[in-house]
Protein backbone atom coordinates (compact mmCIF):
# COMPACT_ATOMS: atom_id res chain seq x y z
CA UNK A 1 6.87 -14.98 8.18
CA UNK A 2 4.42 -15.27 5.14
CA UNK A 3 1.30 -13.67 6.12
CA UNK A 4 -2.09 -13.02 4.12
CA UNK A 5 -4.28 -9.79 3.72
CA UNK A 6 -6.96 -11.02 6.00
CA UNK A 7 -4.54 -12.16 8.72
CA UNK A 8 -3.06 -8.63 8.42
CA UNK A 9 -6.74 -7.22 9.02
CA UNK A 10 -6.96 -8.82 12.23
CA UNK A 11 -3.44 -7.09 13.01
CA UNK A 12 -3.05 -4.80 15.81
CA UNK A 13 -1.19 -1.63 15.07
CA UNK A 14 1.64 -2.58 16.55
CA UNK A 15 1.80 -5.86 15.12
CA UNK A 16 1.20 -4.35 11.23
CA UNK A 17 4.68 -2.10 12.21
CA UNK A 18 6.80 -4.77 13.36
CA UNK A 19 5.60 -7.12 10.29
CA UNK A 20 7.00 -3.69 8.15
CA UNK A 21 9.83 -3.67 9.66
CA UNK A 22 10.65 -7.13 10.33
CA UNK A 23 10.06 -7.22 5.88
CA UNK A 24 12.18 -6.90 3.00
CA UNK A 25 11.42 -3.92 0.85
CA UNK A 26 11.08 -7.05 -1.74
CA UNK A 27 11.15 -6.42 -5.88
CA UNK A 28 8.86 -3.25 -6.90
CA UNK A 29 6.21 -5.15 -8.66
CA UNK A 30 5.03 -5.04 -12.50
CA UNK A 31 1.35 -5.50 -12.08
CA UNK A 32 -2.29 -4.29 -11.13
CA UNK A 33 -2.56 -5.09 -7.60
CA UNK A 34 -6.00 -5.84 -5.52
CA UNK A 35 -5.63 -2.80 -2.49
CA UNK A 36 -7.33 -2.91 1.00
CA UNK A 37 -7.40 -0.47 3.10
CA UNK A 38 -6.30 -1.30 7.02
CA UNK A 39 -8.27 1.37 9.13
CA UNK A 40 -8.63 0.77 12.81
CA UNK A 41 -6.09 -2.25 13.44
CA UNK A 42 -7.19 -4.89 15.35
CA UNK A 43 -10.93 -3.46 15.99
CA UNK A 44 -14.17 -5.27 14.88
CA UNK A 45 -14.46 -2.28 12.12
CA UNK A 46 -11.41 -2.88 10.41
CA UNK A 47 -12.55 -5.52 8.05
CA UNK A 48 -16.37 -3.52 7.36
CA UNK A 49 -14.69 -0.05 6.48
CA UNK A 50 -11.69 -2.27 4.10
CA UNK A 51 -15.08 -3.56 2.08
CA UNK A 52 -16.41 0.29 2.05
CA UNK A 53 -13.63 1.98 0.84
CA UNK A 54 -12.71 -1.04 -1.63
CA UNK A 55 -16.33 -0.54 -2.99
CA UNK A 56 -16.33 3.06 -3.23
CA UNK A 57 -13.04 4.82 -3.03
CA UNK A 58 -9.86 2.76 -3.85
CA UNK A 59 -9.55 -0.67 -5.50
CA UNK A 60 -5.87 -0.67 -5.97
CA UNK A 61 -2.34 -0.22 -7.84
CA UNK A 62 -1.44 -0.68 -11.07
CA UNK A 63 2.74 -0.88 -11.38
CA UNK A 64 4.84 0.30 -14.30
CA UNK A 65 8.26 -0.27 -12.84
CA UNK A 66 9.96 0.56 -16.99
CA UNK A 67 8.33 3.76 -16.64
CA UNK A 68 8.99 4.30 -13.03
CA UNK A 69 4.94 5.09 -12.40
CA UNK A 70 1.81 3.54 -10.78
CA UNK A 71 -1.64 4.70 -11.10
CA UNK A 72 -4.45 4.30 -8.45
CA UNK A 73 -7.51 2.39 -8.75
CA UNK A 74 -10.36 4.77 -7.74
CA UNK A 75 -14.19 5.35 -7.51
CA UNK A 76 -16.99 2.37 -8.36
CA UNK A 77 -15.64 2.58 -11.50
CA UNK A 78 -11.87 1.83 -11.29
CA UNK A 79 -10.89 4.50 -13.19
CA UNK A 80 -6.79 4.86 -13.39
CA UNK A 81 -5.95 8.11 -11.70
CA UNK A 82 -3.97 9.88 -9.24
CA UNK A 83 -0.42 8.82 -10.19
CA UNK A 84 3.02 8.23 -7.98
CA UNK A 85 6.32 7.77 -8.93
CA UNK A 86 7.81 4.25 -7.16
CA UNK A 87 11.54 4.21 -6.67
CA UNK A 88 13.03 2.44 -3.19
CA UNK A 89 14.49 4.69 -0.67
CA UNK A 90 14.92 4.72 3.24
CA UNK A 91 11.33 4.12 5.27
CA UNK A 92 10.34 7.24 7.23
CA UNK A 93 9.26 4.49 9.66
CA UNK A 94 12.86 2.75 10.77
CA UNK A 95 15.16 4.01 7.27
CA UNK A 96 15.79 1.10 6.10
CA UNK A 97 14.80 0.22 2.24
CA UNK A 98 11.55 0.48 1.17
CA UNK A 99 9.59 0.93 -2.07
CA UNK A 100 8.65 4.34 -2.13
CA UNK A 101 5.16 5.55 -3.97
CA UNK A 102 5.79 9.35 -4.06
CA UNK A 103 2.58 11.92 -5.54
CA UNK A 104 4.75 15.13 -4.57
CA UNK A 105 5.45 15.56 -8.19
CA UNK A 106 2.66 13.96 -10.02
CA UNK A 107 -0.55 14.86 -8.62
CA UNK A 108 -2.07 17.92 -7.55
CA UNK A 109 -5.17 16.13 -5.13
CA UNK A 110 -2.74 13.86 -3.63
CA UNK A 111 1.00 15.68 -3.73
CA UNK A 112 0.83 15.74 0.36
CA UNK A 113 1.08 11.74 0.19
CA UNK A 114 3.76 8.90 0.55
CA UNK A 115 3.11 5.60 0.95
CA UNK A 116 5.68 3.12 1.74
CA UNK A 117 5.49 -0.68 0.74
CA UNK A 118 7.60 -3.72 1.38
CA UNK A 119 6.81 -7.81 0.82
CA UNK A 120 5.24 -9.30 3.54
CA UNK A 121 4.61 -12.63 1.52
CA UNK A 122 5.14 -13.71 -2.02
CA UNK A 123 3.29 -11.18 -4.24
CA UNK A 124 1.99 -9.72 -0.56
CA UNK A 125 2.62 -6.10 0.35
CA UNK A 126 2.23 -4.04 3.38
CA UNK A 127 1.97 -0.49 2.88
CA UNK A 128 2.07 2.69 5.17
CA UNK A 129 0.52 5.95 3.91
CA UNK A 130 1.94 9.13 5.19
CA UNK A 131 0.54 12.99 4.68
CA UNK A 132 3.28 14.80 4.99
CA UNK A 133 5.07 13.21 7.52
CA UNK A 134 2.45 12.08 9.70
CA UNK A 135 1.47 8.70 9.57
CA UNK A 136 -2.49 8.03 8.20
CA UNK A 137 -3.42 4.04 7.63
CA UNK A 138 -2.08 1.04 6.03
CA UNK A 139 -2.91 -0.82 3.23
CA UNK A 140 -2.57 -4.42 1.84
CA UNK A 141 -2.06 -4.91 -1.99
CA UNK A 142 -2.13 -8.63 -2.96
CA UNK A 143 -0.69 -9.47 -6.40
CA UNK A 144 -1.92 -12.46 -8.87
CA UNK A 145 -0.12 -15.30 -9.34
CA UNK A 146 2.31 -14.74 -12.15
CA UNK A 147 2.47 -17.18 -14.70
């Protein structure tokens, strides 16, 4: 069930948490990563705050599976910042395998935060972002094509 970021904005929230777990946790990717932010599933303002925070706050993920990192895509700018360790692990959503980002250890604004990813499509991830163990928003990263 291949599915594409702006089919996953029209999403309900219920629909966005079977499509996680109904997914593989999939490969942890090696690339930088175009985010968008899922706020509001399945409301008119879900696509309209995606293009606000995209714009202003987060732009994406940049992978480095050798050194077991990723760095966040923030501000107008893009600057590289607010890093998370990625290793797979069970899903505080059902347990099974996911692709953990973790900040507990690696940054002081955002240690509270875990997000959660698997492969929704080819080079298509669905994530879940957690503070502490409460569940906040989801997010879409979309990978180029490789080659």
């Amino acid at each position: 069930m291949a599915v594409t970021v702006a089919e996953m904005l029209k999403m309900s929230q219920a629909q966005l948490d079977d499509l996680f777990t109904q997914s593989p946790a999939g490969e942890i990717p090696s690339a930088e990563a175009k985010g968008t932010a899922i706020v509001a599933p399945g409301t008119t303002y879900t696509q309209n705050i995606a293009d606000f925070i995209n714009h202003f706050a987060w732009q994406g993920k940049i992978f480095d599976p050798a050194k077991g990192v990723l760095r966040n895509k923030i501000l107008p700018f893009g600057i590289n910042a607010i890093i998370a360790k990625i290793y797979k692990g069970p899903s505080w959503l059902d347990n099974k395998e996911c692709i953990v980002l973790d900040y507990s250890d690696t940054s002081l604004l955002a240690h509270w935060i875990r997000d959660e990813i698997r492969e929704v499509a080819p080079r298509v991830y669905l994530g879940k972002v957690y503070w502490s163990k409460k569940r906040l928003i989801d997010f879409a990263l979309e990978f180029p094509a490789s080659g």
